[in-house]
C-alpha atoms as a PDB file:
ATOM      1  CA  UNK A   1       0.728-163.392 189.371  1.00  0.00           C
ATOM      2  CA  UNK A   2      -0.762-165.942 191.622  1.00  0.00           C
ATOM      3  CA  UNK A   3      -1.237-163.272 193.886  1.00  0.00           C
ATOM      4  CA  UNK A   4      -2.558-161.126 192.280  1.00  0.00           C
ATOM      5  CA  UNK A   5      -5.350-163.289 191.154  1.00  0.00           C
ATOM      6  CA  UNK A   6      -5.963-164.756 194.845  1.00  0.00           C
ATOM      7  CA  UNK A   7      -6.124-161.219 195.904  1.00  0.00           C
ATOM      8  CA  UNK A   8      -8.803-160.491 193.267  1.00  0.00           C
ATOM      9  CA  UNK A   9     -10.501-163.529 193.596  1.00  0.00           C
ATOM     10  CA  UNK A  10     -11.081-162.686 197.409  1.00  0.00           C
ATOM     11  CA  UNK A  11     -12.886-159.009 195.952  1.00  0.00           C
ATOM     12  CA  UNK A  12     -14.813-160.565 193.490  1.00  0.00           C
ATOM     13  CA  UNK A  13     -16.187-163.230 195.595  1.00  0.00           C
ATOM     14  CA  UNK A  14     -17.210-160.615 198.151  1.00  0.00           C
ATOM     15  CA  UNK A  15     -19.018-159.186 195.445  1.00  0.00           C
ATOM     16  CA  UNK A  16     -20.902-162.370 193.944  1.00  0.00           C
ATOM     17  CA  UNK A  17     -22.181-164.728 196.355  1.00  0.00           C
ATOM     18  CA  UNK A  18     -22.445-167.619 193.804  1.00  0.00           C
ATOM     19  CA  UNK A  19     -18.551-167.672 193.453  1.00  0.00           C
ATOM     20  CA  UNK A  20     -17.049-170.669 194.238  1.00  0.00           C
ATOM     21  CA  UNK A  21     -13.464-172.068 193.965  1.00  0.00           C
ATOM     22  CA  UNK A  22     -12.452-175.641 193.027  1.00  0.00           C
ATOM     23  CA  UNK A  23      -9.077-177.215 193.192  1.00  0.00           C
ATOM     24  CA  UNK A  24      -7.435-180.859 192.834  1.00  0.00           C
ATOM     25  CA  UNK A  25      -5.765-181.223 196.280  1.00  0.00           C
ATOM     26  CA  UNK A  26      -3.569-178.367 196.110  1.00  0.00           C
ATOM     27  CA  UNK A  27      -2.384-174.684 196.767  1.00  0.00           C
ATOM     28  CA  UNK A  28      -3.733-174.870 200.567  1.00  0.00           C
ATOM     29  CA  UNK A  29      -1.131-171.838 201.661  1.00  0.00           C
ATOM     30  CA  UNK A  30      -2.022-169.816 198.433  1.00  0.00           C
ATOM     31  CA  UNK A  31      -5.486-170.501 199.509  1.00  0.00           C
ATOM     32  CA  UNK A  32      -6.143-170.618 202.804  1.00  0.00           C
ATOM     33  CA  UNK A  33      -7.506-166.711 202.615  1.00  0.00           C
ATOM     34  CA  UNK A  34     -10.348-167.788 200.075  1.00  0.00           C
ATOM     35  CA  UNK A  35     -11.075-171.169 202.268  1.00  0.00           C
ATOM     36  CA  UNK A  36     -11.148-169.244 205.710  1.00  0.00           C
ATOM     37  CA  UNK A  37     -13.069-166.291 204.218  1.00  0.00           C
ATOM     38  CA  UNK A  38     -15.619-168.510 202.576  1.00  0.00           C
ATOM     39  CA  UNK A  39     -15.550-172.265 203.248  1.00  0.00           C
ATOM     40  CA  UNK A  40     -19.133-173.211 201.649  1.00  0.00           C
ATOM     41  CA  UNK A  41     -17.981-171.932 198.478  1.00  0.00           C
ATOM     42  CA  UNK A  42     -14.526-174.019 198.449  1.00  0.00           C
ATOM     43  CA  UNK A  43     -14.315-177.460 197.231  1.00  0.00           C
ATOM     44  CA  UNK A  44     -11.018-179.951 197.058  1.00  0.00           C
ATOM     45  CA  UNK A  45     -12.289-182.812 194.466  1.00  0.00           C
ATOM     46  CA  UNK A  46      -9.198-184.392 195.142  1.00  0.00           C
ATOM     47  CA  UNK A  47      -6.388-185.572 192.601  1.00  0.00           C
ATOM     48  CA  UNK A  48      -9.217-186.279 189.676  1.00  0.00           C
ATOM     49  CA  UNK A  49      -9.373-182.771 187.364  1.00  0.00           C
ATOM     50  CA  UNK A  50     -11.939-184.388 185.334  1.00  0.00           C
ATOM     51  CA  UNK A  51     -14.079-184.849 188.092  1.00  0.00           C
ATOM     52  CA  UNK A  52     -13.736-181.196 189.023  1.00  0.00           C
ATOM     53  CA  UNK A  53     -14.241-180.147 185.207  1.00  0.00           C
ATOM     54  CA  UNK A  54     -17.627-181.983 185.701  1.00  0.00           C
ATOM     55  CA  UNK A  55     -18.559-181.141 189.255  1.00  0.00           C
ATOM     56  CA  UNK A  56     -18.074-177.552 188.356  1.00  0.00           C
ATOM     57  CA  UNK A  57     -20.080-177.664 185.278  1.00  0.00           C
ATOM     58  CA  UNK A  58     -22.767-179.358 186.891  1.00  0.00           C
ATOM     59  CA  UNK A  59     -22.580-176.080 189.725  1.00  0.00           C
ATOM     60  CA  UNK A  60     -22.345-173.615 187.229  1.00  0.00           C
ATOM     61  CA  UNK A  61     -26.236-175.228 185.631  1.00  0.00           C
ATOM     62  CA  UNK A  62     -26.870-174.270 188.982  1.00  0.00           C
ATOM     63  CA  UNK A  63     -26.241-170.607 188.740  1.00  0.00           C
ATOM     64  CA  UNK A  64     -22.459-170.502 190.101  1.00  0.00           C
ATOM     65  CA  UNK A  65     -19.767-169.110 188.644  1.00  0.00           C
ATOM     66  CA  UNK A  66     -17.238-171.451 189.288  1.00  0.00           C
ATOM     67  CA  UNK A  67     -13.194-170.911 189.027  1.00  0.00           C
ATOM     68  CA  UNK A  68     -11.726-174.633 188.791  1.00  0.00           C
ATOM     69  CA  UNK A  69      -8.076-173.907 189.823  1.00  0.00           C
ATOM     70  CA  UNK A  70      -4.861-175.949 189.349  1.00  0.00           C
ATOM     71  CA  UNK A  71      -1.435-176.424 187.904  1.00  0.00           C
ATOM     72  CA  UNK A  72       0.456-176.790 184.439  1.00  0.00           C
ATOM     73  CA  UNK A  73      -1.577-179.530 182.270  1.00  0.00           C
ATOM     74  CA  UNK A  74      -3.858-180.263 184.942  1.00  0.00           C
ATOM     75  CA  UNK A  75      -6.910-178.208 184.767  1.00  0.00           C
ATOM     76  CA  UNK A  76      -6.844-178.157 180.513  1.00  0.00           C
ATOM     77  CA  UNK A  77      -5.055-181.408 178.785  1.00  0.00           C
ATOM     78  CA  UNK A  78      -6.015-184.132 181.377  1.00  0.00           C
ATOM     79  CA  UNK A  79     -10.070-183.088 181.369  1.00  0.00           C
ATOM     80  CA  UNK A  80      -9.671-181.791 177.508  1.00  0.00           C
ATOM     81  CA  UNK A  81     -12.639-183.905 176.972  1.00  0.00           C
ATOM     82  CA  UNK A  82     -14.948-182.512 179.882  1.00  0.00           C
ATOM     83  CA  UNK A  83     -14.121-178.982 178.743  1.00  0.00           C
ATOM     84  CA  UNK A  84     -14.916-179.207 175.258  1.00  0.00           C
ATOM     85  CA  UNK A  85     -18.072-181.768 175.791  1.00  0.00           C
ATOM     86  CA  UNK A  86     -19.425-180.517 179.068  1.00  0.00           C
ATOM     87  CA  UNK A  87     -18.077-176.600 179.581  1.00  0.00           C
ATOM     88  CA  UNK A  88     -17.488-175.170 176.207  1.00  0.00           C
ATOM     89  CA  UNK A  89     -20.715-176.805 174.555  1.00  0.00           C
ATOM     90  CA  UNK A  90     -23.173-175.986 177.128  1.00  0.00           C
ATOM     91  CA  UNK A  91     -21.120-172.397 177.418  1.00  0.00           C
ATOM     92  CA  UNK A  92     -20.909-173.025 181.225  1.00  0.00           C
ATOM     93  CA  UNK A  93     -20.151-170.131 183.454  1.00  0.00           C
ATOM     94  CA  UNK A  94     -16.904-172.457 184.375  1.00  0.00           C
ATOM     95  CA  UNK A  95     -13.819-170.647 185.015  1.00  0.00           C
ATOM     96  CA  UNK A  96     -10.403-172.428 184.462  1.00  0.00           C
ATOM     97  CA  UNK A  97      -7.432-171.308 185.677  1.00  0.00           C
ATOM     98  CA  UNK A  98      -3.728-172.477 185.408  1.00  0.00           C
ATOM     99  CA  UNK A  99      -1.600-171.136 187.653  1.00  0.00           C
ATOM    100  CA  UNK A 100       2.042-172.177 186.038  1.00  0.00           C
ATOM    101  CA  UNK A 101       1.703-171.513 182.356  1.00  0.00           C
ATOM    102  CA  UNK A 102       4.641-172.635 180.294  1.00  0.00           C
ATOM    103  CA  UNK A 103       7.862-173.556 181.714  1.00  0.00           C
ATOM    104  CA  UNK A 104       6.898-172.368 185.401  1.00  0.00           C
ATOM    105  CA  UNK A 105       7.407-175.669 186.770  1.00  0.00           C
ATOM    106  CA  UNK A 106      10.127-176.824 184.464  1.00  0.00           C
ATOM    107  CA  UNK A 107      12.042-178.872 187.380  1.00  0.00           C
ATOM    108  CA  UNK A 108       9.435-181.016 187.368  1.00  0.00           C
ATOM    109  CA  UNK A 109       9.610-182.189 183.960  1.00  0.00           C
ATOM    110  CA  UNK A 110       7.733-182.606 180.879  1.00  0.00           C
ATOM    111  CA  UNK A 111       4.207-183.583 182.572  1.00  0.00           C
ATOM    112  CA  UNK A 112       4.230-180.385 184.240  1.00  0.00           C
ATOM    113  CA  UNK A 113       5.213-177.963 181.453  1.00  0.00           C
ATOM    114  CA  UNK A 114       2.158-176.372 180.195  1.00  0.00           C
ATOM    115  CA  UNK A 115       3.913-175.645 176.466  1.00  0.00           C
ATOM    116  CA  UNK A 116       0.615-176.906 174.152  1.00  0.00           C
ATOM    117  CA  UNK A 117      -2.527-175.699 176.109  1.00  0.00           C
ATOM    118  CA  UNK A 118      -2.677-172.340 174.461  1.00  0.00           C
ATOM    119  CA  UNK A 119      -2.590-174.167 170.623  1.00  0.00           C
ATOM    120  CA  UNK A 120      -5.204-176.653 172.170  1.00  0.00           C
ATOM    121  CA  UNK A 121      -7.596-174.332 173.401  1.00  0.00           C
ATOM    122  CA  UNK A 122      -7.521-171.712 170.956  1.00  0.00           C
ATOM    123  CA  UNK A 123      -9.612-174.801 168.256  1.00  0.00           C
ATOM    124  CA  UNK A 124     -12.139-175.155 170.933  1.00  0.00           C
ATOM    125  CA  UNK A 125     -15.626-172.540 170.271  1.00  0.00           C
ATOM    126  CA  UNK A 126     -16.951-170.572 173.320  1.00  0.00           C
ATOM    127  CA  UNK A 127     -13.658-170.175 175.271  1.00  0.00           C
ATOM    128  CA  UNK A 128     -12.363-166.422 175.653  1.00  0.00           C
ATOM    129  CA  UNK A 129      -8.349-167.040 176.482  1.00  0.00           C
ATOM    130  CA  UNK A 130      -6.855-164.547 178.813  1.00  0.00           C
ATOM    131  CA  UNK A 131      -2.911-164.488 178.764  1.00  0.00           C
ATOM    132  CA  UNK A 132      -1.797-161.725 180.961  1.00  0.00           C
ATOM    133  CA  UNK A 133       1.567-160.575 181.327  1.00  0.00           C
ATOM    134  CA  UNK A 134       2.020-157.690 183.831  1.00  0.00           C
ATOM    135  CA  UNK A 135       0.161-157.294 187.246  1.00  0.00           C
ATOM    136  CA  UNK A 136      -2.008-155.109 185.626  1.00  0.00           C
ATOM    137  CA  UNK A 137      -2.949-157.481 183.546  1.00  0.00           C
ATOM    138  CA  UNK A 138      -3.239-160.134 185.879  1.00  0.00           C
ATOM    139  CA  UNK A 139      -6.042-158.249 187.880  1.00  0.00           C
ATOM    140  CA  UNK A 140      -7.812-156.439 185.130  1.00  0.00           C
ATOM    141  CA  UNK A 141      -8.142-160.079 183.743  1.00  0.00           C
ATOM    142  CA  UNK A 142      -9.157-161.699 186.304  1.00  0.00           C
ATOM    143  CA  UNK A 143     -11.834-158.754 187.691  1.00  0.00           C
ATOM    144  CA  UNK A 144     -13.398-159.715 183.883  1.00  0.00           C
ATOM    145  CA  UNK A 145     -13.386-163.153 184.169  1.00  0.00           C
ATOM    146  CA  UNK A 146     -15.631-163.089 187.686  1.00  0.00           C
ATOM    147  CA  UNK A 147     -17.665-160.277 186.279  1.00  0.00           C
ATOM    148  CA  UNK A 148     -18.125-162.004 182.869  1.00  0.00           C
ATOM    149  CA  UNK A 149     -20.807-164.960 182.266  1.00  0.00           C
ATOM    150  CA  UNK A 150     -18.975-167.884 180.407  1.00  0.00           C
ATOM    151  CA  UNK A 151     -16.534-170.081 180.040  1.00  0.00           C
ATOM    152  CA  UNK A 152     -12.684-168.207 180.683  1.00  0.00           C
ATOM    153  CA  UNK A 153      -9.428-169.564 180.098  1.00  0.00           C
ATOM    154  CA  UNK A 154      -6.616-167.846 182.619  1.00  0.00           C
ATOM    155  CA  UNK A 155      -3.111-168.796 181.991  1.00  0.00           C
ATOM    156  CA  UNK A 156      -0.522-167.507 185.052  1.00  0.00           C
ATOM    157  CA  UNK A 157       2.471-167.674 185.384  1.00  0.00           C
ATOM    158  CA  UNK A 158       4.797-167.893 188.325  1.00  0.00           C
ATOM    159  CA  UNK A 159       5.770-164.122 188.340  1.00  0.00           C
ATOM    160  CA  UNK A 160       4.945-161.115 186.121  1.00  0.00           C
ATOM    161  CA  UNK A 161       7.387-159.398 183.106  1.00  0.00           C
ATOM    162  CA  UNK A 162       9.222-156.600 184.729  1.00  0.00           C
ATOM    163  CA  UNK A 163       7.849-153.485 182.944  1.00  0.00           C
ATOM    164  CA  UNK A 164       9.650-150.109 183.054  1.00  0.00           C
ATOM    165  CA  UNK A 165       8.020-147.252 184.567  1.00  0.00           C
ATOM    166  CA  UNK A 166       5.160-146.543 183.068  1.00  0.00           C
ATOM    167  CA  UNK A 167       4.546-149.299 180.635  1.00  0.00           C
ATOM    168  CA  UNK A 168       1.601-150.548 182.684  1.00  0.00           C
ATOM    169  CA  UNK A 169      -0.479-147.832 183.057  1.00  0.00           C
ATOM    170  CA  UNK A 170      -2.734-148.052 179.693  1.00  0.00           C
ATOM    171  CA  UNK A 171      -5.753-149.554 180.459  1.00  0.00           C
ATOM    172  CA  UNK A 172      -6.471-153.339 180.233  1.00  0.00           C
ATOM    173  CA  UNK A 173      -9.486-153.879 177.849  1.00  0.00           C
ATOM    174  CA  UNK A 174     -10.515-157.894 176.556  1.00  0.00           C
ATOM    175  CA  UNK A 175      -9.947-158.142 172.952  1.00  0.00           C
ATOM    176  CA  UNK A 176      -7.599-155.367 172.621  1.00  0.00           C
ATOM    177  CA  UNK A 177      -3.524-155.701 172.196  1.00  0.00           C
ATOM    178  CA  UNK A 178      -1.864-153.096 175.026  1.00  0.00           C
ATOM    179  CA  UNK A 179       1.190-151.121 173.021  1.00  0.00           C
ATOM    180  CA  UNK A 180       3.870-151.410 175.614  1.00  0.00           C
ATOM    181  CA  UNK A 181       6.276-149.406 173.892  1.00  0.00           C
ATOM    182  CA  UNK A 182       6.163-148.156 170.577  1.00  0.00           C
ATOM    183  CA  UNK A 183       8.700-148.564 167.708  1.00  0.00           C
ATOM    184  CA  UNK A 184       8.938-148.252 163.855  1.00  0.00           C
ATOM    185  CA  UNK A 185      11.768-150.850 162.845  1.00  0.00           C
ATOM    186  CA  UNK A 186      10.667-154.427 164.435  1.00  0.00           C
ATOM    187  CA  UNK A 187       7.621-155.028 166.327  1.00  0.00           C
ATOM    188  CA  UNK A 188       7.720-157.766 169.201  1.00  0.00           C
ATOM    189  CA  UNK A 189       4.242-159.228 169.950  1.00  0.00           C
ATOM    190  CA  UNK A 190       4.046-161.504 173.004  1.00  0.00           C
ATOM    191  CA  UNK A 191       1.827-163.467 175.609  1.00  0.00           C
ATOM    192  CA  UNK A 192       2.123-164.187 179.233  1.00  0.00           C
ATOM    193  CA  UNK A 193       5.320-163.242 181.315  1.00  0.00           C
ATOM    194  CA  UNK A 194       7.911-163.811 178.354  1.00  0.00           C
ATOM    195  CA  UNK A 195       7.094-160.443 177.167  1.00  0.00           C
ATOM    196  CA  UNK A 196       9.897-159.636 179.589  1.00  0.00           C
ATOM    197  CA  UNK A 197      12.241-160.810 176.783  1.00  0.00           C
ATOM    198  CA  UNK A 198      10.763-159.139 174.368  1.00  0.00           C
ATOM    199  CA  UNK A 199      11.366-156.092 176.756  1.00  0.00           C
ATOM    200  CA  UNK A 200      15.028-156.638 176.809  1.00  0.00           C
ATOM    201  CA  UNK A 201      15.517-157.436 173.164  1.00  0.00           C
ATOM    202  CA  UNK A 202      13.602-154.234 172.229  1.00  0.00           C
ATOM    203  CA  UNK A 203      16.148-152.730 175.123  1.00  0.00           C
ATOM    204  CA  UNK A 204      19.613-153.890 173.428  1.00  0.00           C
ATOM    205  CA  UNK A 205      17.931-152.950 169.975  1.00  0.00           C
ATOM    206  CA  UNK A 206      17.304-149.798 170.470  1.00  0.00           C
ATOM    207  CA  UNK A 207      20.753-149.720 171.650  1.00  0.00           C
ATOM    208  CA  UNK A 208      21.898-150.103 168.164  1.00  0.00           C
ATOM    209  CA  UNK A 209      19.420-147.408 166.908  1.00  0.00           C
ATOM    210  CA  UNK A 210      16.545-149.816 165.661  1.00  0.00           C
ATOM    211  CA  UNK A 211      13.125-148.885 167.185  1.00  0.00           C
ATOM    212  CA  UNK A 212      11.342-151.290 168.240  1.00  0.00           C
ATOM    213  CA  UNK A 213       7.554-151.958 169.443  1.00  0.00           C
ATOM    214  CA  UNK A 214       6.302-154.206 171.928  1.00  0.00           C
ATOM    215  CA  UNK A 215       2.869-155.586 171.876  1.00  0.00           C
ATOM    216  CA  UNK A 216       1.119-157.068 174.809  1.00  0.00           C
ATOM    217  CA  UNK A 217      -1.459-160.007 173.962  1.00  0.00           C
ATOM    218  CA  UNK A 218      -3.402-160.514 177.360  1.00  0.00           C
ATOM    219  CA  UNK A 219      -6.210-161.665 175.388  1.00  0.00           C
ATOM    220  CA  UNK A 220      -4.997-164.500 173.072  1.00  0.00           C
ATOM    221  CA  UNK A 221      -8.831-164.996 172.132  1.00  0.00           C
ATOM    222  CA  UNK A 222     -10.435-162.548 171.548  1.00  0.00           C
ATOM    223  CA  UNK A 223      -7.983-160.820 169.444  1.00  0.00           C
ATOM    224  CA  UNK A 224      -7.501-157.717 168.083  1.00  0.00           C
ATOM    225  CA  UNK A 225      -6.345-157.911 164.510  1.00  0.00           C
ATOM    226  CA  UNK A 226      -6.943-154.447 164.021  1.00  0.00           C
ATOM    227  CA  UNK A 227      -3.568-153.230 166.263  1.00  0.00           C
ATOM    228  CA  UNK A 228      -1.831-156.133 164.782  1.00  0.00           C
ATOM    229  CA  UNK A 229      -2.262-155.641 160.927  1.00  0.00           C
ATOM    230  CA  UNK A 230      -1.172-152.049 161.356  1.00  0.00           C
ATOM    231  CA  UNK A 231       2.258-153.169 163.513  1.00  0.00           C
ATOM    232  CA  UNK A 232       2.674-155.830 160.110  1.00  0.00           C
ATOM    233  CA  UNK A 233       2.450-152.595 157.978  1.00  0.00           C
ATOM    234  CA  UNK A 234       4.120-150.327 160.174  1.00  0.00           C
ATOM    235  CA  UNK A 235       7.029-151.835 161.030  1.00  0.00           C
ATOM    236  CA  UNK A 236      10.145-154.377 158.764  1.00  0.00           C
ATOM    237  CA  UNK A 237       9.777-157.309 161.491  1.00  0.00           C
ATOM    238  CA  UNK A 238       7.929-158.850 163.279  1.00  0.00           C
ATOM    239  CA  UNK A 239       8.372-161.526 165.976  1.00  0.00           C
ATOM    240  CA  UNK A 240       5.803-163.457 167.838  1.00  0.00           C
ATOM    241  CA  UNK A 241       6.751-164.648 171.402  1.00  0.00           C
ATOM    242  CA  UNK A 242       5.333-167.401 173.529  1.00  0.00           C
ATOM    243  CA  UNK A 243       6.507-169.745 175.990  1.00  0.00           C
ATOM    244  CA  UNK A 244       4.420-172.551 174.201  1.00  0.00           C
ATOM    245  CA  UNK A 245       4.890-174.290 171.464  1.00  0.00           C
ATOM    246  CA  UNK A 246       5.157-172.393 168.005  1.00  0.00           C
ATOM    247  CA  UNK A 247       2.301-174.684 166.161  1.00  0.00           C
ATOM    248  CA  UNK A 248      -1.281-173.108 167.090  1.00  0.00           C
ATOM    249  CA  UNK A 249      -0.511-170.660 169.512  1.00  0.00           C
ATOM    250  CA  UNK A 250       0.395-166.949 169.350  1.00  0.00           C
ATOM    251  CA  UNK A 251       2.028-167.312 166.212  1.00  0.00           C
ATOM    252  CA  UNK A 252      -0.013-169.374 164.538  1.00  0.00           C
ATOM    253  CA  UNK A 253      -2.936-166.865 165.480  1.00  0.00           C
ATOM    254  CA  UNK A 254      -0.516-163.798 164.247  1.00  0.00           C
ATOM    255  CA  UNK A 255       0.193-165.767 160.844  1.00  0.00           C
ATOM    256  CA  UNK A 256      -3.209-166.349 159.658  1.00  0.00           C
ATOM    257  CA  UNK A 257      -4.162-162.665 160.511  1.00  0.00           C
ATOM    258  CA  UNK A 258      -1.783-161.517 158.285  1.00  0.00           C
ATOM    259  CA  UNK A 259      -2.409-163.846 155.502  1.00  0.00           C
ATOM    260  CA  UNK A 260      -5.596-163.518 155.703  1.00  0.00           C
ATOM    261  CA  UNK A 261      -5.038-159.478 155.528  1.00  0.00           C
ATOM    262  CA  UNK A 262      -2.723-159.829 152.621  1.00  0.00           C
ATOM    263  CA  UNK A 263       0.304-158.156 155.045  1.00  0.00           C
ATOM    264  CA  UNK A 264       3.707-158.894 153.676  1.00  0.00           C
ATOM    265  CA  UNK A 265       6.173-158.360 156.604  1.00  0.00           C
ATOM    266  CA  UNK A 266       8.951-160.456 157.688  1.00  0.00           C
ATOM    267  CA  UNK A 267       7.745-163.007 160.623  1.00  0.00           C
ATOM    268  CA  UNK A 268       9.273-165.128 163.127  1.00  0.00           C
ATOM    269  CA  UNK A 269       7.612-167.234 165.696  1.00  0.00           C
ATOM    270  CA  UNK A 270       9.597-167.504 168.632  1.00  0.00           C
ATOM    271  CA  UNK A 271       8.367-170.103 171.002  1.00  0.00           C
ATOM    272  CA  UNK A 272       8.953-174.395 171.286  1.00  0.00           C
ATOM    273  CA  UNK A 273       9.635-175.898 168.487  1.00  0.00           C
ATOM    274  CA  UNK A 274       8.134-179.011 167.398  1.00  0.00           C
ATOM    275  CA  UNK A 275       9.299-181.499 170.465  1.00  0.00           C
ATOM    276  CA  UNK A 276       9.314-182.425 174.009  1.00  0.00           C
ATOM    277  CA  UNK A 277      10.998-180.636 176.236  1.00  0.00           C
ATOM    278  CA  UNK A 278      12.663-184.201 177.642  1.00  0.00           C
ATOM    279  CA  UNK A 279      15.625-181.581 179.679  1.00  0.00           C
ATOM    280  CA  UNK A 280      14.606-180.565 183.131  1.00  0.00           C
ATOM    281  CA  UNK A 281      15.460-176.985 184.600  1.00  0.00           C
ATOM    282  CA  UNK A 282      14.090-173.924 185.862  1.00  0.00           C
ATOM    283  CA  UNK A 283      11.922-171.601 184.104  1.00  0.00           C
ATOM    284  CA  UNK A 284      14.747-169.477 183.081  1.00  0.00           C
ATOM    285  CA  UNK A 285      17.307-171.881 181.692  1.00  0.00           C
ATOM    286  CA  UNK A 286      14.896-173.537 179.456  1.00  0.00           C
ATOM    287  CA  UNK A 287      13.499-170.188 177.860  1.00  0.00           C
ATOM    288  CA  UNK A 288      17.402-169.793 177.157  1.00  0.00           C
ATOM    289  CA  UNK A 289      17.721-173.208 176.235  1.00  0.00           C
ATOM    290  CA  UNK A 290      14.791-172.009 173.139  1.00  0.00           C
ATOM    291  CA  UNK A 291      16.207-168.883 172.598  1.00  0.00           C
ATOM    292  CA  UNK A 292      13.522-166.875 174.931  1.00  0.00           C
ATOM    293  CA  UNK A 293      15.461-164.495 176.105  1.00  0.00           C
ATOM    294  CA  UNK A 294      16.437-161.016 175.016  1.00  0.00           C
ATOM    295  CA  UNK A 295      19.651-161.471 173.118  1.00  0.00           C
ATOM    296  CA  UNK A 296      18.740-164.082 171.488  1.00  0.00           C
ATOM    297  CA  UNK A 297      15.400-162.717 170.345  1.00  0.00           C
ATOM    298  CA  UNK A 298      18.006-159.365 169.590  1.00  0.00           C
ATOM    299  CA  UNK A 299      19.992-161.317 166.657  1.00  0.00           C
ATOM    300  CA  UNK A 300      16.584-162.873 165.302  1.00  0.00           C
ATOM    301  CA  UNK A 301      15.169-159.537 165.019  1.00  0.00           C
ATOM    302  CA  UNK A 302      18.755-158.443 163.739  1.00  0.00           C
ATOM    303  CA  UNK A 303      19.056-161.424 161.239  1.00  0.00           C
ATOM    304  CA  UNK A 304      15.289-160.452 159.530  1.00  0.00           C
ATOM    305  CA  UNK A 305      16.269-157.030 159.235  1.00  0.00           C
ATOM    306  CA  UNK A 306      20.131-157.769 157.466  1.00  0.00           C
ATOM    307  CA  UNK A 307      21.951-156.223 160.245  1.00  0.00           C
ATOM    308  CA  UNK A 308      23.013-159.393 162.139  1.00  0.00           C
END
């Protein structure tokens, strides 16, 4: 994903002169392209991400559109207050990117799990949320966000969900769920690179003879409740997945949708559940440690349904 987006970047910056990137002291090899290609518009404000949340709103009043770049926490939690107070209430043309959304830097502990920004963010007014999930994704979301005016959320993970042939080819469009795969028994809906689970479950499910649908959030705000009511009515189950915690986020955003629709369907939010993640390990052993992976999202889909 990181790629991806650097790659895209580079494009879009060719295109738009008043690009700039900022960054707190780090991804130098990820971005040496961008600094060597255009060093006027590259800025390292050092280790102080509220500083850079400033500086950049203060550039974008200027008439830049500025991407402030870093990791986990960094560019949302620790200047929460300079995003909601300078960015989001002025609607700067500020861009803010994470680059290691959820778990993606889960050896490194707690500080650097990014497991409540997506809850956080979704309160704040003025913010459109981009989640992708696929490479697709990752570029079509990224082309909007440098050809959009206003304030952009970008959450990326480490690497992208492995889709099967062909389930990236529909077309990306902001404020519209993708179908990945379509099913009539259980519908999985799911943000960022853990879709890949969903993948799997909906794999060993259909084993069993249970179709199964899988929905593709990329953009967590907007979002479409249209495509989402009708998977509620469509389908028995359905299952919200997130590699964030389960208060606020995805499924929170899912829930009140359906409430608010009057949809009766049988729901599961699969995600963090209300604590710390105090144990340290990769990205993969601690989506398995909370049940983010395919067979256990499998049984959970298997338990709503009576078939467990």
């Amino acid at each position: 994903m990181r790629d991806l987006f650097l790659k895209t970047l580079m494009t879009e910056a060719a295109a738009n002169k008043n690009a700039m990137l900022l960054t707190g002291d780090l991804g130098f090899g990820v971005l040496d392209p961008f600094i060597k290609a255009y060093p006027d518009r590259y800025l390292n404000v050092g280790v102080a991400e509220q500083n850079m949340i400033g500086l950049a709103t203060g550039l974008a009043h200027e008439g830049r559109r500025v991407v402030a770049y870093s990791i986990g926490n960094f560019p949302t939690l620790r200047p929460l207050e300079q995003i909601r107070n300078d960015v989001l209430y002025h609607n700067a043309d500020v861009k803010i990117v994470c680059v290691g959304g959820g778990f993606s830097y889960g050896a490194l502990g707690m500080s650097h799990h990014a497991t409540e920004d997506l809850s956080i963010l979704r309160a704040l007014p003025n913010l459109t949320m981009l989640t992708p999930a696929t490479d697709q994704e990752t570029i079509a979301c990224t082309e909007y966000m440098m050809r959009h005016a206003g304030p952009c959320y970008l959450r990326l993970e480490r690497s992208s969900a492995p889709i099967p042939a062909g389930g990236d080819d529909a077309p990306v469009e902001i404020g519209k769920v993708r179908t990945i795969r379509e099913g009539q028994n259980i519908t999985f809906i799911g943000a960022g690179g853990v879709l890949g689970a969903a993948i799997g479950a909906a794999d060993l499910l259909e084993k069993g003879g249970l179709s199964t649908r899988v929905l593709s959030v990329h953009s967590l705000k907007p979002l479409d409740k249209d495509t989402i009511i009708r998977a509620a009515k469509d389908t028995e189950v359905l299952i919200t997945v997130e590699e964030n915690t389960v208060i606020g986020g995805l499924g929170g955003a899912i829930a009140e949708i359906c409430m608010e629709a009057g949809v009766r369907v049988k729901f599961h939010r699969a995600g963090i559940p209300d604590t710390y993640t105090a144990t340290v390990g990769d990205q993969n052993y601690l989506k398995d440690l909370y049940g983010l992976n395919a067979e256990a999202l499998a049984q959970t889909a298997q338990k709503l349904l009576n078939r467990a």
